[in-house]
PDB file of N, CA and C in Angstrom:
ATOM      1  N   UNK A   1      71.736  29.020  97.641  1.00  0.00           N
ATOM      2  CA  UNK A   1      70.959  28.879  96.429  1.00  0.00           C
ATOM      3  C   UNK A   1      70.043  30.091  96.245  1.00  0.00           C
ATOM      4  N   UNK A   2      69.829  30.534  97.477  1.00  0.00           N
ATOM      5  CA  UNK A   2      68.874  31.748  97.521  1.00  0.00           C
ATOM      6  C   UNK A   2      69.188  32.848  96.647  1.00  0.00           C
ATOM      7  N   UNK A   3      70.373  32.769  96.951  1.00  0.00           N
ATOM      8  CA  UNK A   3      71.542  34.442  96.371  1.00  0.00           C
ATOM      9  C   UNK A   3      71.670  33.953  95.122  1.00  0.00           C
ATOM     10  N   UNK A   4      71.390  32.776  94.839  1.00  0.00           N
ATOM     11  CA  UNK A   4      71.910  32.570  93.426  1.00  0.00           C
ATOM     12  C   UNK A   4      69.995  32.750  92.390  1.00  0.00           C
ATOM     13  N   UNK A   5      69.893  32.737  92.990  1.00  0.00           N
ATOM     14  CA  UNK A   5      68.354  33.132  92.299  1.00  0.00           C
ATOM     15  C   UNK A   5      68.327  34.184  92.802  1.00  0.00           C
ATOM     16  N   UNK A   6      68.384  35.511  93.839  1.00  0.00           N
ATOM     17  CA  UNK A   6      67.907  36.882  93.811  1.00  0.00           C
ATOM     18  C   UNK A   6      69.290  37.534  92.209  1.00  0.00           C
ATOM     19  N   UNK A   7      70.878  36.873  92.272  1.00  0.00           N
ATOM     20  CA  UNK A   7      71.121  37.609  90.938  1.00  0.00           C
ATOM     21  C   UNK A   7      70.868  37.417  90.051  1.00  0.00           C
ATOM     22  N   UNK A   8      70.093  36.022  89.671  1.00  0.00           N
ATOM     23  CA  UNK A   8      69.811  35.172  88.641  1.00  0.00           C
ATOM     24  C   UNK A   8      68.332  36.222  87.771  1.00  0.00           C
ATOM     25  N   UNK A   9      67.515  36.596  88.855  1.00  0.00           N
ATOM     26  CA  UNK A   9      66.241  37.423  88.581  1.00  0.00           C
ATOM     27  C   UNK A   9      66.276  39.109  88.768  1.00  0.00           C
ATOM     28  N   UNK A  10      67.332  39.270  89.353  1.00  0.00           N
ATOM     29  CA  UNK A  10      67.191  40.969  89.847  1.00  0.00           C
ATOM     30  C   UNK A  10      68.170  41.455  89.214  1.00  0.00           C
ATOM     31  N   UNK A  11      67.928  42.732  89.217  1.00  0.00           N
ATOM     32  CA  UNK A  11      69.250  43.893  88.738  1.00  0.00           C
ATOM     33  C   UNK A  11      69.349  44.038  90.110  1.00  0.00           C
ATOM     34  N   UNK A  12      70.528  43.391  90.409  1.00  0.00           N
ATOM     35  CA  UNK A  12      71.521  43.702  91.630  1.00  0.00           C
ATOM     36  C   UNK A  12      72.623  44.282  91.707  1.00  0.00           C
ATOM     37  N   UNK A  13      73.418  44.341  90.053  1.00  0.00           N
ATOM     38  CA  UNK A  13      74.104  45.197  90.092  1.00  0.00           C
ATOM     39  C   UNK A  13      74.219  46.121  89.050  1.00  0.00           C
ATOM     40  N   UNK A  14      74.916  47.136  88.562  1.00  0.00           N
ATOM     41  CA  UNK A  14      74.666  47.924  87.188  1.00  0.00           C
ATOM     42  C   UNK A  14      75.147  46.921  85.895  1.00  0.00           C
ATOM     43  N   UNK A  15      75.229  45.971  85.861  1.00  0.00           N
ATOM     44  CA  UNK A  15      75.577  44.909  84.757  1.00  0.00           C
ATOM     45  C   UNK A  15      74.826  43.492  84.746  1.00  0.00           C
ATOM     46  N   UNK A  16      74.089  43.232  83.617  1.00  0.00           N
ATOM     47  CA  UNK A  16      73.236  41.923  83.596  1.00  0.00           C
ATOM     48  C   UNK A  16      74.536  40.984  83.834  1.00  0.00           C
ATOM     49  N   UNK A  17      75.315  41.294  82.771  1.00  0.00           N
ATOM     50  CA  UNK A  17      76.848  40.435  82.788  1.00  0.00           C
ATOM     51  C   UNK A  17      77.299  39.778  84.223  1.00  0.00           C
ATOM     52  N   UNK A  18      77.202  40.914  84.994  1.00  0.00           N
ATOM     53  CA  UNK A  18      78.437  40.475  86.402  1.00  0.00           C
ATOM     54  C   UNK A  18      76.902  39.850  87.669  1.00  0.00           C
ATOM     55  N   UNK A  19      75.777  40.216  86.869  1.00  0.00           N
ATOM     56  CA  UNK A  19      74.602  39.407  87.984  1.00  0.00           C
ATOM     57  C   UNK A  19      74.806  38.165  87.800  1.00  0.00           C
ATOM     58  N   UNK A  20      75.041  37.606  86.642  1.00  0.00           N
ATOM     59  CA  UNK A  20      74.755  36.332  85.795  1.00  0.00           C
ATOM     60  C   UNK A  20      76.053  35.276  86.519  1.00  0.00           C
ATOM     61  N   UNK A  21      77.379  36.408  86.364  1.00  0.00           N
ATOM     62  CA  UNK A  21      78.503  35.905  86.997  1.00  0.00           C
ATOM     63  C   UNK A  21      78.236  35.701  88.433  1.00  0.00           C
ATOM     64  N   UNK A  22      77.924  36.205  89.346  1.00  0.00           N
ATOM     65  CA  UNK A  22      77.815  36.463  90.612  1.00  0.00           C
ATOM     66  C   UNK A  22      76.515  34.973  90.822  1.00  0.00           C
ATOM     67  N   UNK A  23      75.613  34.714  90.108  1.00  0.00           N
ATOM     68  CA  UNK A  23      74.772  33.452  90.502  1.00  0.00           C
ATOM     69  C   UNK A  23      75.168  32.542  90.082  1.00  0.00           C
ATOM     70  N   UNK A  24      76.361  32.683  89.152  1.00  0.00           N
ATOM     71  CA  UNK A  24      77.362  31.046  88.509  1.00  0.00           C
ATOM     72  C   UNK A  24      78.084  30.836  89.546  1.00  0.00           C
ATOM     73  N   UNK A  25      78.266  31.596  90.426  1.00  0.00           N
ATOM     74  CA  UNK A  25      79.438  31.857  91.232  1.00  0.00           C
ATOM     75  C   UNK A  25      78.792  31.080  92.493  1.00  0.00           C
ATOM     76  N   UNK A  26      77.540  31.802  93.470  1.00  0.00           N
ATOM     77  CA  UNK A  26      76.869  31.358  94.122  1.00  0.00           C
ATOM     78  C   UNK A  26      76.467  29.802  93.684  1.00  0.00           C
ATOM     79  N   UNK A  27      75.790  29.688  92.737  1.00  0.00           N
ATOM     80  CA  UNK A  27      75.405  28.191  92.423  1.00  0.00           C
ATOM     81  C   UNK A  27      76.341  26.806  92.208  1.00  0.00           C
ATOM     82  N   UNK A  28      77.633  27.689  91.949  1.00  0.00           N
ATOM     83  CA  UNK A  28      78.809  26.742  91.477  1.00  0.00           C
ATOM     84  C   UNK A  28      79.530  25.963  93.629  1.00  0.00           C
ATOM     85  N   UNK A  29      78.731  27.487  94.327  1.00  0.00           N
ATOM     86  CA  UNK A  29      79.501  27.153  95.798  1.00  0.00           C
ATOM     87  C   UNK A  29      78.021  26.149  96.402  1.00  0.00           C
ATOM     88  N   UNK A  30      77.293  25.730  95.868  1.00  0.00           N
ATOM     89  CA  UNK A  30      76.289  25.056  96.408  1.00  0.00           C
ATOM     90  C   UNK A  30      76.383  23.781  95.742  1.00  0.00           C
ATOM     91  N   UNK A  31      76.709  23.934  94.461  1.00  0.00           N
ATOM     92  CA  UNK A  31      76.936  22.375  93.865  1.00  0.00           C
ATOM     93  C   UNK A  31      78.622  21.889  94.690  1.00  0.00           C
ATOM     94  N   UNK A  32      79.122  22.633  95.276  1.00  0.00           N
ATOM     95  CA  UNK A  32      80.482  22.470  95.701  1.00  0.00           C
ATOM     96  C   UNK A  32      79.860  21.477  97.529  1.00  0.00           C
ATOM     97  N   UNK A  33      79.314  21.957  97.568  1.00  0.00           N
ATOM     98  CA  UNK A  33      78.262  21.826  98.975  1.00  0.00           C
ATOM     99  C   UNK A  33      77.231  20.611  99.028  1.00  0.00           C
ATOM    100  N   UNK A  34      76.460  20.262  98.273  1.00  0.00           N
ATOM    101  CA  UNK A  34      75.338  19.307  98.158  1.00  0.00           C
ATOM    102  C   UNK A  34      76.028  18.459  96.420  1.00  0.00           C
ATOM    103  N   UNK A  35      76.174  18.765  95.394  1.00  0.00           N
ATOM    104  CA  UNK A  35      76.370  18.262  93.970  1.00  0.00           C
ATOM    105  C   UNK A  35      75.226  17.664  93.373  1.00  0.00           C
ATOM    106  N   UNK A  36      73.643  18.042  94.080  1.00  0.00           N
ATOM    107  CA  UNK A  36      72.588  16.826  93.800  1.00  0.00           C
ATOM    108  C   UNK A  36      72.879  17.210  91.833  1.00  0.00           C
ATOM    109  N   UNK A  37      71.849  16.477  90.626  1.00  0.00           N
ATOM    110  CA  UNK A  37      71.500  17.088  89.859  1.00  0.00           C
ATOM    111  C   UNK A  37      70.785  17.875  89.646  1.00  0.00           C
ATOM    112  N   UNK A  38      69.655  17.966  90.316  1.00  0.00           N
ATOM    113  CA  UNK A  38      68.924  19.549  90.393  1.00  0.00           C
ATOM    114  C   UNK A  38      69.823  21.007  90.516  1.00  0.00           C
ATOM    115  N   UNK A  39      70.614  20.368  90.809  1.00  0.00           N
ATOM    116  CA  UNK A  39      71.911  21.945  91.126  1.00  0.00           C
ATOM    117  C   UNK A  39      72.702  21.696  89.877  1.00  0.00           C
ATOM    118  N   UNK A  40      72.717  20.915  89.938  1.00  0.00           N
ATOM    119  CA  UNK A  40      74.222  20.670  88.004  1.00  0.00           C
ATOM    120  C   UNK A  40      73.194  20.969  87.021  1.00  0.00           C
ATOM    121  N   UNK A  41      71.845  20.964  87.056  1.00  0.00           N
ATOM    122  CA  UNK A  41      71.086  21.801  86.132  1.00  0.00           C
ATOM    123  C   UNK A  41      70.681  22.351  86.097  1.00  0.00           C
ATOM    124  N   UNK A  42      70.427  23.415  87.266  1.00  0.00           N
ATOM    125  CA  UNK A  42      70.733  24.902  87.361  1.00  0.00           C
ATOM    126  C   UNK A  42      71.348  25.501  87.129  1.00  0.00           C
ATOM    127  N   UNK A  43      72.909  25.208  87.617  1.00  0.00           N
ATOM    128  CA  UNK A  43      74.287  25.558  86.828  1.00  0.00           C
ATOM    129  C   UNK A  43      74.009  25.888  85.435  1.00  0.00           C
ATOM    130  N   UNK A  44      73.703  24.824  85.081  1.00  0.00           N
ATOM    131  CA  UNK A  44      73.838  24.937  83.863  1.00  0.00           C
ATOM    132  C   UNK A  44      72.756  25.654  83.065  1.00  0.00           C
ATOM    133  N   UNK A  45      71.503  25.722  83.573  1.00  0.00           N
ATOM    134  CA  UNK A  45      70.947  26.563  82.784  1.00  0.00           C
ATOM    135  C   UNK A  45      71.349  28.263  83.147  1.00  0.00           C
ATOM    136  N   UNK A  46      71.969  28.501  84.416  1.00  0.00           N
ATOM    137  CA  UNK A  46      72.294  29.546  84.297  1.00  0.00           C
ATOM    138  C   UNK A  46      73.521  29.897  83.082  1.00  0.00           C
ATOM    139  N   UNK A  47      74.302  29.198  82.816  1.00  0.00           N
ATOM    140  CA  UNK A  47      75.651  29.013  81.855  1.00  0.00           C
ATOM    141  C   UNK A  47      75.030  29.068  80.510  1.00  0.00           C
ATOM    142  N   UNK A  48      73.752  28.443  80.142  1.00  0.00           N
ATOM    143  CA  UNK A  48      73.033  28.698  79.142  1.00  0.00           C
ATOM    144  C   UNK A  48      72.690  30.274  78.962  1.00  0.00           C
ATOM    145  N   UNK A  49      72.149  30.616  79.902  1.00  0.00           N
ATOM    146  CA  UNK A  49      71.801  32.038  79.937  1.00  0.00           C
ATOM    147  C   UNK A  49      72.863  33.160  79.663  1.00  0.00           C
ATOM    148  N   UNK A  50      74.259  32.771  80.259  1.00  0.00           N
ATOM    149  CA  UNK A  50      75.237  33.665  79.954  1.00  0.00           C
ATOM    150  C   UNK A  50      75.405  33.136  78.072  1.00  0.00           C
ATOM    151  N   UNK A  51      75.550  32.343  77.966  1.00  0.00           N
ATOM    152  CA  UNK A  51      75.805  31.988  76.846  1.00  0.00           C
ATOM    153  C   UNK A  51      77.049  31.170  76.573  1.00  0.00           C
ATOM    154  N   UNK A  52      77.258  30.217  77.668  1.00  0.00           N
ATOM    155  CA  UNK A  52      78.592  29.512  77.661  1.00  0.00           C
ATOM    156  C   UNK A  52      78.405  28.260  77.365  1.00  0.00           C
ATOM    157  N   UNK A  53      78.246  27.614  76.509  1.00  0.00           N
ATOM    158  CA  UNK A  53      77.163  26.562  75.743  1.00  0.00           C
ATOM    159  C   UNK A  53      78.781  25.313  76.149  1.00  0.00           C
ATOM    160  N   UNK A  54      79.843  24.900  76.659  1.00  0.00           N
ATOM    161  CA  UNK A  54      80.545  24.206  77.126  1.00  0.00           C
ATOM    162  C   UNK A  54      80.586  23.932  78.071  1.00  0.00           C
ATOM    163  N   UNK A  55      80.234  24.792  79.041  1.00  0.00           N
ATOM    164  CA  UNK A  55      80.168  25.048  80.499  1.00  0.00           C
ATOM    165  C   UNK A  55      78.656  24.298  80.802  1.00  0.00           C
ATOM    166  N   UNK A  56      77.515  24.788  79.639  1.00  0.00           N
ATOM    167  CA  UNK A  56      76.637  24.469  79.776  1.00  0.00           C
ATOM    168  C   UNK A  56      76.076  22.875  79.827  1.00  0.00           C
ATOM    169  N   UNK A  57      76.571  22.552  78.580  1.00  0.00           N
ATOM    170  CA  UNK A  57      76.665  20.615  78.759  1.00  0.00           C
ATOM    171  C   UNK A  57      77.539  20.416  79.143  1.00  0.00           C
ATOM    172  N   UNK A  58      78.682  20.535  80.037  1.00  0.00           N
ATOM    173  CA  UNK A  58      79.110  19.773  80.362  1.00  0.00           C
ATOM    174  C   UNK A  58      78.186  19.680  82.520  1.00  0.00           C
ATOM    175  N   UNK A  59      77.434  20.964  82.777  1.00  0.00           N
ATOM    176  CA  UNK A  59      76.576  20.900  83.919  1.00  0.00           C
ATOM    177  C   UNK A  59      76.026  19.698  83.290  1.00  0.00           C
ATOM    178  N   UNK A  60      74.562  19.992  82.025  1.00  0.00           N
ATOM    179  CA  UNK A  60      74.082  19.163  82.176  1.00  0.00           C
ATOM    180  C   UNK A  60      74.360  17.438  81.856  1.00  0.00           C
ATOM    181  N   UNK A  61      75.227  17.293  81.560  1.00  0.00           N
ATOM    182  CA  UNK A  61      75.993  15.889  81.410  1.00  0.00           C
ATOM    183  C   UNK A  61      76.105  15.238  83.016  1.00  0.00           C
ATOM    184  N   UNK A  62      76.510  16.159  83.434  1.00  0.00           N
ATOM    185  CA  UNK A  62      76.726  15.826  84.934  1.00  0.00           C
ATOM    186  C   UNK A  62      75.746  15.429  85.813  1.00  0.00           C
ATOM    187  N   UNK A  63      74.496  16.145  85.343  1.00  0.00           N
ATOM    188  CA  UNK A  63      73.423  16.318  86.076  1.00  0.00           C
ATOM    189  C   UNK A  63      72.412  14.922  85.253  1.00  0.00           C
ATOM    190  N   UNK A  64      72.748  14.738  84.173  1.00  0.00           N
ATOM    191  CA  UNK A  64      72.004  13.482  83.762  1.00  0.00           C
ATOM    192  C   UNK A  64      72.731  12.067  84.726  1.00  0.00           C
ATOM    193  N   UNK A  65      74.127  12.270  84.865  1.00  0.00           N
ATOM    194  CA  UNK A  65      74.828  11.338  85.070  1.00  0.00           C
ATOM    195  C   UNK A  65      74.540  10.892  86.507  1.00  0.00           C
ATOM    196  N   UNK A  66      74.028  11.888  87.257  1.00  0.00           N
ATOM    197  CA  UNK A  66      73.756  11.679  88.829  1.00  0.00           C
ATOM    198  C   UNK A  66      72.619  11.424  89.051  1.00  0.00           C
ATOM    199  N   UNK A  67      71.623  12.207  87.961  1.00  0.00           N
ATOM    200  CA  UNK A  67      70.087  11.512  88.065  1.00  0.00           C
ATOM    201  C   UNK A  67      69.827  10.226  87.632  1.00  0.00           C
ATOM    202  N   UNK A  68      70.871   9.317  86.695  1.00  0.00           N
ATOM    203  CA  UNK A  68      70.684   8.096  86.440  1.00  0.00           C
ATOM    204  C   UNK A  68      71.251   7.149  87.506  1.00  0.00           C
ATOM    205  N   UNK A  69      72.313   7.677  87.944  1.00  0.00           N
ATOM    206  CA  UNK A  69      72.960   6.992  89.649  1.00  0.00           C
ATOM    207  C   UNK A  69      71.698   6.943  90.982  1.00  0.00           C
ATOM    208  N   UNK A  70      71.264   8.276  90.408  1.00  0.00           N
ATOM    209  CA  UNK A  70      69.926   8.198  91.914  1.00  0.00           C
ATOM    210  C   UNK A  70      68.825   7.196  91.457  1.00  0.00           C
ATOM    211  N   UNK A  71      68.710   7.090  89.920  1.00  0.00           N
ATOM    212  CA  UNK A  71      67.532   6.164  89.511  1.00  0.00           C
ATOM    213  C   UNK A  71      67.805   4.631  90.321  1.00  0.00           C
ATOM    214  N   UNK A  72      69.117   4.529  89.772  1.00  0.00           N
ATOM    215  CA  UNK A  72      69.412   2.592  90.016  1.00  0.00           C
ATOM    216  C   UNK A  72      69.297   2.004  91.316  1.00  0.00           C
ATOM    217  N   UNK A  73      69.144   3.433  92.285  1.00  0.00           N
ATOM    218  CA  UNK A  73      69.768   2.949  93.957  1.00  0.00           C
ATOM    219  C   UNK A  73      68.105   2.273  94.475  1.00  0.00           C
TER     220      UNK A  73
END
């Protein structure tokens, strides 16, 4: 999650484009790892940020859907 916030905030590489890719990438292998919703809405606000507005609700859909599962328990 770390790496996915140093490309999320830094010029790490000569392209905002391929930083943005590179912390969808990282964040997508941590929701692969844990899936809490705090991570499916990170995802997704990073997907917001690229500008992938499908990619984007469908994180946060996901991430409502698991925070209402954690509510009921």
């Amino acid at each position: 999650m770390r790496l996915a916030e140093i490309y999320e905030n830094y010029a790490v590489t000569d392209s905002r484009e391929k930083d943005l890719e590179e912390a969808i990438r990282c964040m997508e292998e941590c929701v692969k790892r844990d899936g809490s919703w705090s991570l499916w809405k990170r995802l997704g606000d990073l997907y917001f940020k690229k500008g992938d507005r499908e990619k984007m609700l469908e994180c946060y859909s996901k991430a409502l859907e698991d925070y209402a599962k954690s509510m009921r328990k």
